[in-house]
C-alpha atoms as a PDB file:
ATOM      1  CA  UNK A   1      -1.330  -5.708  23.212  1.00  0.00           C
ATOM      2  CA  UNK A   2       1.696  -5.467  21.108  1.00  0.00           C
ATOM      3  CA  UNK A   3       5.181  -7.238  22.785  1.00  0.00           C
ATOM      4  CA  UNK A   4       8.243  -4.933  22.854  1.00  0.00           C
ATOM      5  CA  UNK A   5      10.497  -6.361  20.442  1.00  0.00           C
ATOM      6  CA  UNK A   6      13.151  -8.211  22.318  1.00  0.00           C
ATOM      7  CA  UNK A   7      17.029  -8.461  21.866  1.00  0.00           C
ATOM      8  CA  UNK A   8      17.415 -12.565  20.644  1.00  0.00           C
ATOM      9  CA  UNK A   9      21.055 -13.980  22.013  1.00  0.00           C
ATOM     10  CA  UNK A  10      22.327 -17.313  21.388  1.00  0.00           C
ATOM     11  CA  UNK A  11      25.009 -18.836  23.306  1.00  0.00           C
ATOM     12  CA  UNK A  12      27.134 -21.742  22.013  1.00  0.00           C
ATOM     13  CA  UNK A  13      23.792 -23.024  20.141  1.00  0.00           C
ATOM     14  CA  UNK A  14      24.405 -26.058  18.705  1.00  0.00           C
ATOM     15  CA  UNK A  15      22.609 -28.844  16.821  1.00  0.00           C
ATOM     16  CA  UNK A  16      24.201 -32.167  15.588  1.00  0.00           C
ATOM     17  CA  UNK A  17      22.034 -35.286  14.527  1.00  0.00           C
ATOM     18  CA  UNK A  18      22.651 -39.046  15.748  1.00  0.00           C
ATOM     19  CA  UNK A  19      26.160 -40.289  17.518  1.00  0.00           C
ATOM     20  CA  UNK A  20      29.432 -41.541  16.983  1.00  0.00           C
ATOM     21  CA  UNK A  21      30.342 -42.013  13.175  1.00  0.00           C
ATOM     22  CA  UNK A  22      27.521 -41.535  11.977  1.00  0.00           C
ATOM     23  CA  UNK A  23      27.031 -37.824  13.776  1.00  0.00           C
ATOM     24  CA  UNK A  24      25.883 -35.192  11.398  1.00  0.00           C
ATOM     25  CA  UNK A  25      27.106 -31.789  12.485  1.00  0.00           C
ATOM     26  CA  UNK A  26      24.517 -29.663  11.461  1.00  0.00           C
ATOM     27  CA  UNK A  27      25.295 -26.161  13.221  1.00  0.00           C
ATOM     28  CA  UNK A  28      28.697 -25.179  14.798  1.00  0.00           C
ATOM     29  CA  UNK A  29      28.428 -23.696  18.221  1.00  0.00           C
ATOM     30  CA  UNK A  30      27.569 -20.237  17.550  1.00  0.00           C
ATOM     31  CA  UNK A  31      27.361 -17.211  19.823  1.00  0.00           C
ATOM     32  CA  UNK A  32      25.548 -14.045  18.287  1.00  0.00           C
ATOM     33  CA  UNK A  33      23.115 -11.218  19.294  1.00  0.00           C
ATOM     34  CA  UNK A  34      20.001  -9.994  17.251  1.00  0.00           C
ATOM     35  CA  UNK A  35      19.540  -6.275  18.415  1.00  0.00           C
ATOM     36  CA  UNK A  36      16.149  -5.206  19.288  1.00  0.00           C
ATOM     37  CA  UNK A  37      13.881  -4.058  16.599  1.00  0.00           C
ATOM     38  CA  UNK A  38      16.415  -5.071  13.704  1.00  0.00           C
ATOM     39  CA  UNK A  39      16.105  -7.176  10.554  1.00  0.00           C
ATOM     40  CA  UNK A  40      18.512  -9.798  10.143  1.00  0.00           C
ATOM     41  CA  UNK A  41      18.785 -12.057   6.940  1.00  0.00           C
ATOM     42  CA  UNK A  42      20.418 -15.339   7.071  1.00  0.00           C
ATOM     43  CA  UNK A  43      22.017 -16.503   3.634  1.00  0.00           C
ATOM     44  CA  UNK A  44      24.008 -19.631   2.893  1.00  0.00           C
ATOM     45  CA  UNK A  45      24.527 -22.739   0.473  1.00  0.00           C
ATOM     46  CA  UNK A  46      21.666 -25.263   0.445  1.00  0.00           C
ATOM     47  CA  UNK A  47      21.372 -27.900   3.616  1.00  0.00           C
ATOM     48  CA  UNK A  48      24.079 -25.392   5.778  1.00  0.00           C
ATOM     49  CA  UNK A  49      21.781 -24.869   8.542  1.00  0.00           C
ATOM     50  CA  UNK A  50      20.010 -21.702   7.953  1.00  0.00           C
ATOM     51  CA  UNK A  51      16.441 -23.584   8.571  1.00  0.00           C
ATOM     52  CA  UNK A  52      17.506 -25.774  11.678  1.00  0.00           C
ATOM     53  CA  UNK A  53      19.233 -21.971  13.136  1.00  0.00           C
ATOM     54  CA  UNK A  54      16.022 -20.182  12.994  1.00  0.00           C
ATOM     55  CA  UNK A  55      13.926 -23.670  14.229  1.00  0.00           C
ATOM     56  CA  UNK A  56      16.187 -23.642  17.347  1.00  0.00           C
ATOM     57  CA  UNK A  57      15.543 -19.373  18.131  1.00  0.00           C
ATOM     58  CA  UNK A  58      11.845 -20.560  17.799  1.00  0.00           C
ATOM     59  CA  UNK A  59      11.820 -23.367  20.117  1.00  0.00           C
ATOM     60  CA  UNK A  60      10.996 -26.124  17.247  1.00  0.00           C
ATOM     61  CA  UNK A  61      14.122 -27.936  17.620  1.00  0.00           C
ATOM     62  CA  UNK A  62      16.141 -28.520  20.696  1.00  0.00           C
ATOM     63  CA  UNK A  63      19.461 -27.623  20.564  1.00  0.00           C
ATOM     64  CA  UNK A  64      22.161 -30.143  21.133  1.00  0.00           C
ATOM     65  CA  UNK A  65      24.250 -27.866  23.279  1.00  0.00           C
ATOM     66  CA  UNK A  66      23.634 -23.864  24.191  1.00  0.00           C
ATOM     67  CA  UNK A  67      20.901 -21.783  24.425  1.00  0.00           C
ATOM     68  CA  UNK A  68      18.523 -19.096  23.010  1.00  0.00           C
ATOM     69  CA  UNK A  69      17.072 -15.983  25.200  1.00  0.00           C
ATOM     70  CA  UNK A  70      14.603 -14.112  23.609  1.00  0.00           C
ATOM     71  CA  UNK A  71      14.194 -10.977  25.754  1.00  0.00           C
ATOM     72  CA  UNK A  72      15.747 -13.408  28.947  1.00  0.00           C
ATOM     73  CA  UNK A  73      13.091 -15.754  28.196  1.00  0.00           C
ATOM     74  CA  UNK A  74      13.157 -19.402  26.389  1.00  0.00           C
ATOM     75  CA  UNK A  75      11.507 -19.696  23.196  1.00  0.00           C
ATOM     76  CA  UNK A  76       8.509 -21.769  24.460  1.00  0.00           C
ATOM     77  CA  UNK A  77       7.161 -19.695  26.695  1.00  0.00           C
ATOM     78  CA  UNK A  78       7.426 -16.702  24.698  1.00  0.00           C
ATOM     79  CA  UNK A  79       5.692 -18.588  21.369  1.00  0.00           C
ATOM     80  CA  UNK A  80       3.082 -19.983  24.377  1.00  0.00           C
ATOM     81  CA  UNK A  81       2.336 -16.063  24.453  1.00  0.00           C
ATOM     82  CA  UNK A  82       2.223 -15.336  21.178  1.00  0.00           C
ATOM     83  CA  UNK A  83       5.215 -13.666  21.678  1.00  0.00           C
ATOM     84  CA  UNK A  84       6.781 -14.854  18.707  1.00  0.00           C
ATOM     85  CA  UNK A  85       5.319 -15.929  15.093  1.00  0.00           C
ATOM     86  CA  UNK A  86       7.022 -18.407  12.540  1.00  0.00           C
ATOM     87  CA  UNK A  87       6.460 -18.353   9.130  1.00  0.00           C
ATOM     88  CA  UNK A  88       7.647 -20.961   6.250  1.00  0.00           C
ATOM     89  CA  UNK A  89       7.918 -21.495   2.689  1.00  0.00           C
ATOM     90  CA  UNK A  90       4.506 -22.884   2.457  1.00  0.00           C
ATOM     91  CA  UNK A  91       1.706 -21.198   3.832  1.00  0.00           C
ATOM     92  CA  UNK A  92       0.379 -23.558   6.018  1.00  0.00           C
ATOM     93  CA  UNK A  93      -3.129 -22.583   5.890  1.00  0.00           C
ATOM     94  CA  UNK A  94      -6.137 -25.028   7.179  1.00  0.00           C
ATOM     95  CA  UNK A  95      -7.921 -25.582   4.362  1.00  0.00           C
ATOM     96  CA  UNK A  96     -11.431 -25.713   6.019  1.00  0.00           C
ATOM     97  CA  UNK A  97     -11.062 -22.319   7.112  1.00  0.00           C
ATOM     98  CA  UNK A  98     -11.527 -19.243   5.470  1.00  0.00           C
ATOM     99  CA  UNK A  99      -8.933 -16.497   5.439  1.00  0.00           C
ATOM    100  CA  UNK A 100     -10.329 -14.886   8.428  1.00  0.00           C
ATOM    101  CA  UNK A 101     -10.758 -18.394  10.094  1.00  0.00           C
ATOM    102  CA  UNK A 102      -6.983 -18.940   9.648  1.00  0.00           C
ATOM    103  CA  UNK A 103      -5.678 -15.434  10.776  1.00  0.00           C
ATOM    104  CA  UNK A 104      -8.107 -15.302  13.655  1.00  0.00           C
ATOM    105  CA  UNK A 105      -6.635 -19.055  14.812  1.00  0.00           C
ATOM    106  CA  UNK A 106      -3.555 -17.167  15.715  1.00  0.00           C
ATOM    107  CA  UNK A 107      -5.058 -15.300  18.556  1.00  0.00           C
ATOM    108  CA  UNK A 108      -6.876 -18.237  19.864  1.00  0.00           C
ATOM    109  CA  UNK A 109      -3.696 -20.693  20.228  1.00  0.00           C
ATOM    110  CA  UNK A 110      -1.683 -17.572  21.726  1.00  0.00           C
ATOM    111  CA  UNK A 111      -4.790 -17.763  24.075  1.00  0.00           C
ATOM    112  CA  UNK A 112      -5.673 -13.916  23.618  1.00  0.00           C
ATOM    113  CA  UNK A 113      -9.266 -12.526  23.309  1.00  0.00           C
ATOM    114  CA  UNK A 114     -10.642 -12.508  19.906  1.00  0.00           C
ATOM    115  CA  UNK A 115     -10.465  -9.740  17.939  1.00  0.00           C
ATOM    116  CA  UNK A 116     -12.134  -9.113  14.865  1.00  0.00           C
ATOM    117  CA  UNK A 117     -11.527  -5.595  14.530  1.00  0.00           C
ATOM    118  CA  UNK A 118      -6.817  -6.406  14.330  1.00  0.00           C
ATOM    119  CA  UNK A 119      -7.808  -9.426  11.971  1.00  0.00           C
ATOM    120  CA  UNK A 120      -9.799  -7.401   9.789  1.00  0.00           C
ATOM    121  CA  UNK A 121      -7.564  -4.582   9.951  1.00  0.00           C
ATOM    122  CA  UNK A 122      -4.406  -7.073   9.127  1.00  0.00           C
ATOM    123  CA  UNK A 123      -6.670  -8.771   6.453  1.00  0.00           C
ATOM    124  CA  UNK A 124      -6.652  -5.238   4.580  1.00  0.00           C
ATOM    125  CA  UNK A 125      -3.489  -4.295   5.075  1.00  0.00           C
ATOM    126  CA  UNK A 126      -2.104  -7.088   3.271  1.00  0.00           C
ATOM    127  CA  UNK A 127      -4.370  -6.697   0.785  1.00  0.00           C
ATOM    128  CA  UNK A 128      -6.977  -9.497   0.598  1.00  0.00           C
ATOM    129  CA  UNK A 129      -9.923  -7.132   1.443  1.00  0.00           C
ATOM    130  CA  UNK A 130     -12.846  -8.796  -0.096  1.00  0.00           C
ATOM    131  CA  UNK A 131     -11.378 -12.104   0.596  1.00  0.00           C
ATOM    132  CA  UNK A 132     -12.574 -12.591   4.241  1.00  0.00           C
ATOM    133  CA  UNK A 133     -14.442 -15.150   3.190  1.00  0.00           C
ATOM    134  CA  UNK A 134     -12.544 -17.729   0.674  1.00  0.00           C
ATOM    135  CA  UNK A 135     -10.602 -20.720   1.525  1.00  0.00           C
ATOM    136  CA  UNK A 136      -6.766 -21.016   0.394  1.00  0.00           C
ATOM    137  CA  UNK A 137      -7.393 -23.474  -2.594  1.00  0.00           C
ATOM    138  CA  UNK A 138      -9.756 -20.702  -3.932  1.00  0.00           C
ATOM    139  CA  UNK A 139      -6.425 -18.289  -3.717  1.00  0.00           C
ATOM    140  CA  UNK A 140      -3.263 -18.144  -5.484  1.00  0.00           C
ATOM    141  CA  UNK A 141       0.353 -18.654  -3.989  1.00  0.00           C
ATOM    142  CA  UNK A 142       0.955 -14.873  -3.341  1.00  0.00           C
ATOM    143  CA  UNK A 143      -2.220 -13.955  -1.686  1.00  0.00           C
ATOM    144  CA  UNK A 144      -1.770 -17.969   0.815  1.00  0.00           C
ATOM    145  CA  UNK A 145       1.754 -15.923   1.826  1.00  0.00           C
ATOM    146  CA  UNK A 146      -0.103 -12.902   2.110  1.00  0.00           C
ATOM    147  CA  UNK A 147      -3.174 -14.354   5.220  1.00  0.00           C
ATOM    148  CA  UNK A 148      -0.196 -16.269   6.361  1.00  0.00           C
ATOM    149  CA  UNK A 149       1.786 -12.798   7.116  1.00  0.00           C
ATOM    150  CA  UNK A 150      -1.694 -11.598   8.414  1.00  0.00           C
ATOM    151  CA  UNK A 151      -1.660 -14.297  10.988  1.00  0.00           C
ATOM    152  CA  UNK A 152       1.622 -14.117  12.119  1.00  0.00           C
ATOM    153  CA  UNK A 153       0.837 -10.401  12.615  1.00  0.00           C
ATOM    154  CA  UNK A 154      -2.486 -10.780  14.339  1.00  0.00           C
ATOM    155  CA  UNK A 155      -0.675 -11.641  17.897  1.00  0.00           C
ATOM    156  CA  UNK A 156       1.360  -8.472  17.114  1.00  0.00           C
ATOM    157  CA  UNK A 157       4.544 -10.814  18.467  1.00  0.00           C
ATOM    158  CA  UNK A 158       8.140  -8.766  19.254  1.00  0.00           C
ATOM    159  CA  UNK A 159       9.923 -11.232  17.195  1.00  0.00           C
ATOM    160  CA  UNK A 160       8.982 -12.617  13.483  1.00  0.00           C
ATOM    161  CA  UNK A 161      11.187 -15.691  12.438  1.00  0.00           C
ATOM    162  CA  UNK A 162      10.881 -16.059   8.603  1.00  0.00           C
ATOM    163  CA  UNK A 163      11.557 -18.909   6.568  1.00  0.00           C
ATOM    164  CA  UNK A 164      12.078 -18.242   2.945  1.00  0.00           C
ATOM    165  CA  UNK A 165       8.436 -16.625   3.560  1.00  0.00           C
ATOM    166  CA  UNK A 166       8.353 -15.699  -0.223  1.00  0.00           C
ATOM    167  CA  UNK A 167      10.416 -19.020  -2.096  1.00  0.00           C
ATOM    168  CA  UNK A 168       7.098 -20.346  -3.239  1.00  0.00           C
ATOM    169  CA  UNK A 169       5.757 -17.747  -5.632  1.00  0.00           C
ATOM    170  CA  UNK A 170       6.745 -16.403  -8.756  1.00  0.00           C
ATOM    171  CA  UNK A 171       9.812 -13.139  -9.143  1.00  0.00           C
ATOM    172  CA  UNK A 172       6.786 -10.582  -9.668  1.00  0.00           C
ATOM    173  CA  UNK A 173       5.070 -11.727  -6.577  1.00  0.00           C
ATOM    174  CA  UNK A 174       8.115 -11.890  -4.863  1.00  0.00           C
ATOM    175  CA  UNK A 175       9.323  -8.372  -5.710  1.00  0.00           C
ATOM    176  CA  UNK A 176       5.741  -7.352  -4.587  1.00  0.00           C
ATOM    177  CA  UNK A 177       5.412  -9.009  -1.597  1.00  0.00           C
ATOM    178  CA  UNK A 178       9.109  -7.937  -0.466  1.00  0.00           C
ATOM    179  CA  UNK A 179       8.136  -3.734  -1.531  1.00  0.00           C
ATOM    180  CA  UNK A 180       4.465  -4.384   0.876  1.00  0.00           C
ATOM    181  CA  UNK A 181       4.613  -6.736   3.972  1.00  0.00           C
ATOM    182  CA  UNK A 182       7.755  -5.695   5.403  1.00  0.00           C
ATOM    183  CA  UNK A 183       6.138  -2.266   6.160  1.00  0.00           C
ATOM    184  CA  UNK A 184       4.208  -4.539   8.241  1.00  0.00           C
ATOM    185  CA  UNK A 185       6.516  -5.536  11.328  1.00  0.00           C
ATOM    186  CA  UNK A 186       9.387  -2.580  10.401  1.00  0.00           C
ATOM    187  CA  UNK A 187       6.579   0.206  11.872  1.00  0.00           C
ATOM    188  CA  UNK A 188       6.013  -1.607  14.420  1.00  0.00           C
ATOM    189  CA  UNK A 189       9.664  -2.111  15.057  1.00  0.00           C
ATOM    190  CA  UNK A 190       9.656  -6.351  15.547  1.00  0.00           C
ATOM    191  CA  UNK A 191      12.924  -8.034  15.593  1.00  0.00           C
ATOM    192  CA  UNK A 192      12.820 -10.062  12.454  1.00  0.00           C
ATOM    193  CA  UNK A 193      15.032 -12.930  11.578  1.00  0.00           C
ATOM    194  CA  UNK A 194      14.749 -13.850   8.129  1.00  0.00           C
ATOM    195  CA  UNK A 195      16.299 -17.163   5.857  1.00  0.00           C
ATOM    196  CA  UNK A 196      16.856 -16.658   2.347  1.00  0.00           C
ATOM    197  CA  UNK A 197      18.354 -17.947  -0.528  1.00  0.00           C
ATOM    198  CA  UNK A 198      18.229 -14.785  -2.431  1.00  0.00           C
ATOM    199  CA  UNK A 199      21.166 -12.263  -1.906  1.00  0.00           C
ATOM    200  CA  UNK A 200      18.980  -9.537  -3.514  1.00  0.00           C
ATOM    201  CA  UNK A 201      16.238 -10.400  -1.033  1.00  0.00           C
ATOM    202  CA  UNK A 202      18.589 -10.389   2.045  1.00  0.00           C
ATOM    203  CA  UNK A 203      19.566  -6.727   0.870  1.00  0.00           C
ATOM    204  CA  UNK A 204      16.223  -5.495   0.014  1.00  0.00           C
ATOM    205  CA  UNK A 205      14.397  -6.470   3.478  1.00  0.00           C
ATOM    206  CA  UNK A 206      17.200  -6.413   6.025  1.00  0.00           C
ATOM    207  CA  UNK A 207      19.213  -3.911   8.357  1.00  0.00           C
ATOM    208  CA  UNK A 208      22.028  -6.580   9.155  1.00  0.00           C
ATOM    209  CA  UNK A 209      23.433  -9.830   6.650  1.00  0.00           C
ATOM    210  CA  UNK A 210      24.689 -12.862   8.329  1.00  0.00           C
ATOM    211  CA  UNK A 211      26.742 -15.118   5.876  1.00  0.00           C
ATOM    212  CA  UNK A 212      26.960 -18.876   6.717  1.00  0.00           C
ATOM    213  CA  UNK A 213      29.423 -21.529   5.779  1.00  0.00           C
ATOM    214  CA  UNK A 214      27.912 -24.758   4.315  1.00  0.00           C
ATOM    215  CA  UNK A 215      27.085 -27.143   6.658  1.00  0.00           C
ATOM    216  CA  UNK A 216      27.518 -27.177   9.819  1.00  0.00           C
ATOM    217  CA  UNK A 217      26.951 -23.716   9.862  1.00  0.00           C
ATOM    218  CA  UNK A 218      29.541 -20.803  11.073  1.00  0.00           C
ATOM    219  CA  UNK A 219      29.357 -16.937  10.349  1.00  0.00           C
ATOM    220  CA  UNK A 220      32.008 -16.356   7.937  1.00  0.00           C
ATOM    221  CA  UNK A 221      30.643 -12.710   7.149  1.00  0.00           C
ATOM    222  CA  UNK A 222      28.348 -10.295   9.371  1.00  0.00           C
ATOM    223  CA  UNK A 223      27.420  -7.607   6.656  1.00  0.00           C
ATOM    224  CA  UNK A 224      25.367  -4.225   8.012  1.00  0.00           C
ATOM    225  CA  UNK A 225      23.317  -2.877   5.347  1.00  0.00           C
ATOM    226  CA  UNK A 226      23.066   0.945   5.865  1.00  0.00           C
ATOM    227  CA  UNK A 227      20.218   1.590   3.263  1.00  0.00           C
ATOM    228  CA  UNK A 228      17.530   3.966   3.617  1.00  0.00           C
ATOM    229  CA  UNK A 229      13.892   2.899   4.437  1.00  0.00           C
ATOM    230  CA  UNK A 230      11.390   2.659   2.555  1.00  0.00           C
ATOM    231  CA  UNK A 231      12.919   0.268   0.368  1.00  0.00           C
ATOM    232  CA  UNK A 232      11.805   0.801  -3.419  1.00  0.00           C
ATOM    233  CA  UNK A 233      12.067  -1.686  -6.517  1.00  0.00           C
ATOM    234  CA  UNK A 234      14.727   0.866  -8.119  1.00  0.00           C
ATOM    235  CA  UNK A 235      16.515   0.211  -5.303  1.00  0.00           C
ATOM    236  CA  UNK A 236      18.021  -2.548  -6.708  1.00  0.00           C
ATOM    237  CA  UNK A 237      20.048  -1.140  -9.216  1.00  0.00           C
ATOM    238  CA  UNK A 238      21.813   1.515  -7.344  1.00  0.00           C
ATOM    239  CA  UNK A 239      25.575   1.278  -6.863  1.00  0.00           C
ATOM    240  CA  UNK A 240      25.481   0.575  -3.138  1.00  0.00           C
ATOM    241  CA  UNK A 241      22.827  -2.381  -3.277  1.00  0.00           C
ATOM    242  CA  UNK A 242      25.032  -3.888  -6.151  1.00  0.00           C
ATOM    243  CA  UNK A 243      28.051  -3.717  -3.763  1.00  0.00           C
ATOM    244  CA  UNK A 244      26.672  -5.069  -0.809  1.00  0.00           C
ATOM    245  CA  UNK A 245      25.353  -7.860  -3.288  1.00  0.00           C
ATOM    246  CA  UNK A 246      28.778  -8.471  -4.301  1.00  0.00           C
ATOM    247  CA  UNK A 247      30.389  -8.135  -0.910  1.00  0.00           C
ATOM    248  CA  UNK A 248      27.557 -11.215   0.309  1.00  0.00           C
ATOM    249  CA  UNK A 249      28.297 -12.930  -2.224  1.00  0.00           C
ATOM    250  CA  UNK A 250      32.470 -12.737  -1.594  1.00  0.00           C
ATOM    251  CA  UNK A 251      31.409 -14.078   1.697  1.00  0.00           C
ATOM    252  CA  UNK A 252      29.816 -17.004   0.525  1.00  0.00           C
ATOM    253  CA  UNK A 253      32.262 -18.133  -2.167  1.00  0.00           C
ATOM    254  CA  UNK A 254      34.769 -17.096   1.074  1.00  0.00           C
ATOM    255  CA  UNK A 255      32.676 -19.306   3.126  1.00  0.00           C
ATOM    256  CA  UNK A 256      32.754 -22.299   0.344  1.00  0.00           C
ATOM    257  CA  UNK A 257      36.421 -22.438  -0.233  1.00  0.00           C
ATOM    258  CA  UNK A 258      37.037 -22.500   3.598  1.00  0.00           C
ATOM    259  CA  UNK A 259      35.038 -25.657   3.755  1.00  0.00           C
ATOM    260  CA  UNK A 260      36.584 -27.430   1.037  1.00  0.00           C
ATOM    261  CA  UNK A 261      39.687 -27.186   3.151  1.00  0.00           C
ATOM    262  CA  UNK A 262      40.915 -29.788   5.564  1.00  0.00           C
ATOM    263  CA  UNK A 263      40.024 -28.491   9.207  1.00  0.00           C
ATOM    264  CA  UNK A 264      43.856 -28.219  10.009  1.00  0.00           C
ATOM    265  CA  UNK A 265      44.261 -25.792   7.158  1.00  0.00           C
ATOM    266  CA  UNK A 266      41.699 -23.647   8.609  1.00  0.00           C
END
C-alpha cells in the first residue's frame, strides 16, 4: 500500500561536530517546510551541509539541536515502515544478489509481504527487463542507479530523500536517467528531497530550489521553479530554464561572498 506523501518540517535542526574550540558547525539552525507531494533540490558549495541536511530528515544522523516531522512522525519510525527510502551516490547494491534479490530486500526490511508482481513491475519500468537475474558487477553504473531507484520504489514510501542519486555516471546517463526515473515518484506524487551539485539538474527535476551557504549551512535563496511537467532534454535551452539557472547561481555566488565576511558584517 502506497503512503500519502507527507508535508517534511524542520524546526531549528541543527548539527555541529565535537566541543569547545574545536566545534565544527556543520548546519545552522534552520526552520523550513517541504510541502506535500513537491520536489525540492538542495544546491550548495562542496562540504556546506547539503548531505548531513538530508541524513538528519532521514533519521541517519541525530541532530544536535531541533527536530524533523515527517507527516507528525520522527524519521525512524516512518523509515521502520518503509515510509521513507534513501538513495546515494553509489548504488549500494549487495553484490550476492541479483537485481531482483536487491529490489525485493526493500520490502522485506520495511517488513511488508513480498511481492513479486511491484518488483517486477518496478524492475521494467526502469528499464532493466531482462535483467532480473544478473548481479551489479555484471551491470554498468547507470543501470546499478537504475535497481537502486527500483528498490527505493518497491515500498512505494511518501517521501524519497536523494543524494546526488545520479553523480556517479557519465552526462549521457545522467541526462537519461534525469528525462526517465523522475516520472517514477512525480505520478505518484512522493515528496522528494533531492542534493545536487548540478544547477541544471536542480532545475530539470525539481518544483522548488533551496540555495545553501557554505558551511554551516543557511538558505540564502528559496527559488520556485514554475516549469511545466514533463520535463524534456530541450528543455534546457529555453529562456526561462537559463534564467532560473542564472538566478541559482546569483544565489550561490550571493551565498559565498556572505561567508567570506566577518559575522558582524553580516
Amino acid at each position: 500500500m502506497a503512503e500519502a506523501p507527507p508535508e517534511v518540517t524542520c524546526q531549528g535542526l541543527a548539527r555541529t561536530y565535537g566541543a569547545g574550540p574545536d566545534a565544527v558547525e556543520a548546519v545552522r539552525p534552520l526552520t523550513l517546510t517541504f510541502a506535500a507531494g513537491q520536489t525540492t533540490a538542495l544546491v550548495g558549495p562542496s562540504g556546506c551541509g547539503k548531505s548531513t541536511l538530508l541524513r538528519m530528515i532521514a533519521g541517519l544522523e541525530e541532530p544536535s539541536a531541533g527536530s524533523v516531522g515527517i507527516g507528525g512522525q520522527p524519521p525512524l519510525a516512518v523509515r521502520r515502515r518503509g515510509g521513507l527510502s534513501v538513495a546515494f551516490q553509489e548504488a549500494a547494491l549487495l553484490p550476492w544478489r541479483t537485481v531482483e534479490g536487491n529490489v525485493a530486500l526493500a520490502l522485506r526490511l520495511a517488513r511488508r509481504p513480498a511481492d513479486p508482481a511491484a518488483v517486477a513491475g518496478l524492475i521494467r519500468l526502469v528499464g532493466l527487463e531482462g535483467f532480473e537475474r544478473r548481479r551489479p558487477a555484471e551491470l554498468s553504473g547507470g543501470m546499478r542507479q537504475r535497481a537502486a531507484i527500483a528498490r527505493c520504489l518497491v515500498t512505494a514510501p511518501g517521501l524519497l530523500l536523494l543524494d546526488e542519486p545520479f553523480g556517479s555516471v557519465d552526462e549521457l546517463t545522467r541526462l537519461r536517467l534525469n528525462l526517465d526515473l523522475p516520472r517514477l515518484w512525480q505520478e505518484r506524487g512522493t515528496t522528494t528531497i533531492l542534493v545536487t551539485h548540478s544547477v541544471s539538474e536542480a532545475v530539470l527535476l525539481s518544483d522548488r530550489v533551496l540555495v545553501l551557504s557554505p558551511r554551516p549551512a543557511a538558505v540564502v535563496a528559496d527559488i520556485p521553479v514554475r516549469l511545466p511537467r514533463p520535463r524534456r532534454a530541450a528543455m534546457v535551452r529555453e529562456t526561462r530554464f537559463l534564467d532560473l539557472v542564472d538566478e541559482i547561481a546569483a544565489g550561490l555566488s550571493e551565498g559565498g561572498a556572505a561567508a567570506d565576511r566577518p559575522l558582524a558584517a553580516q
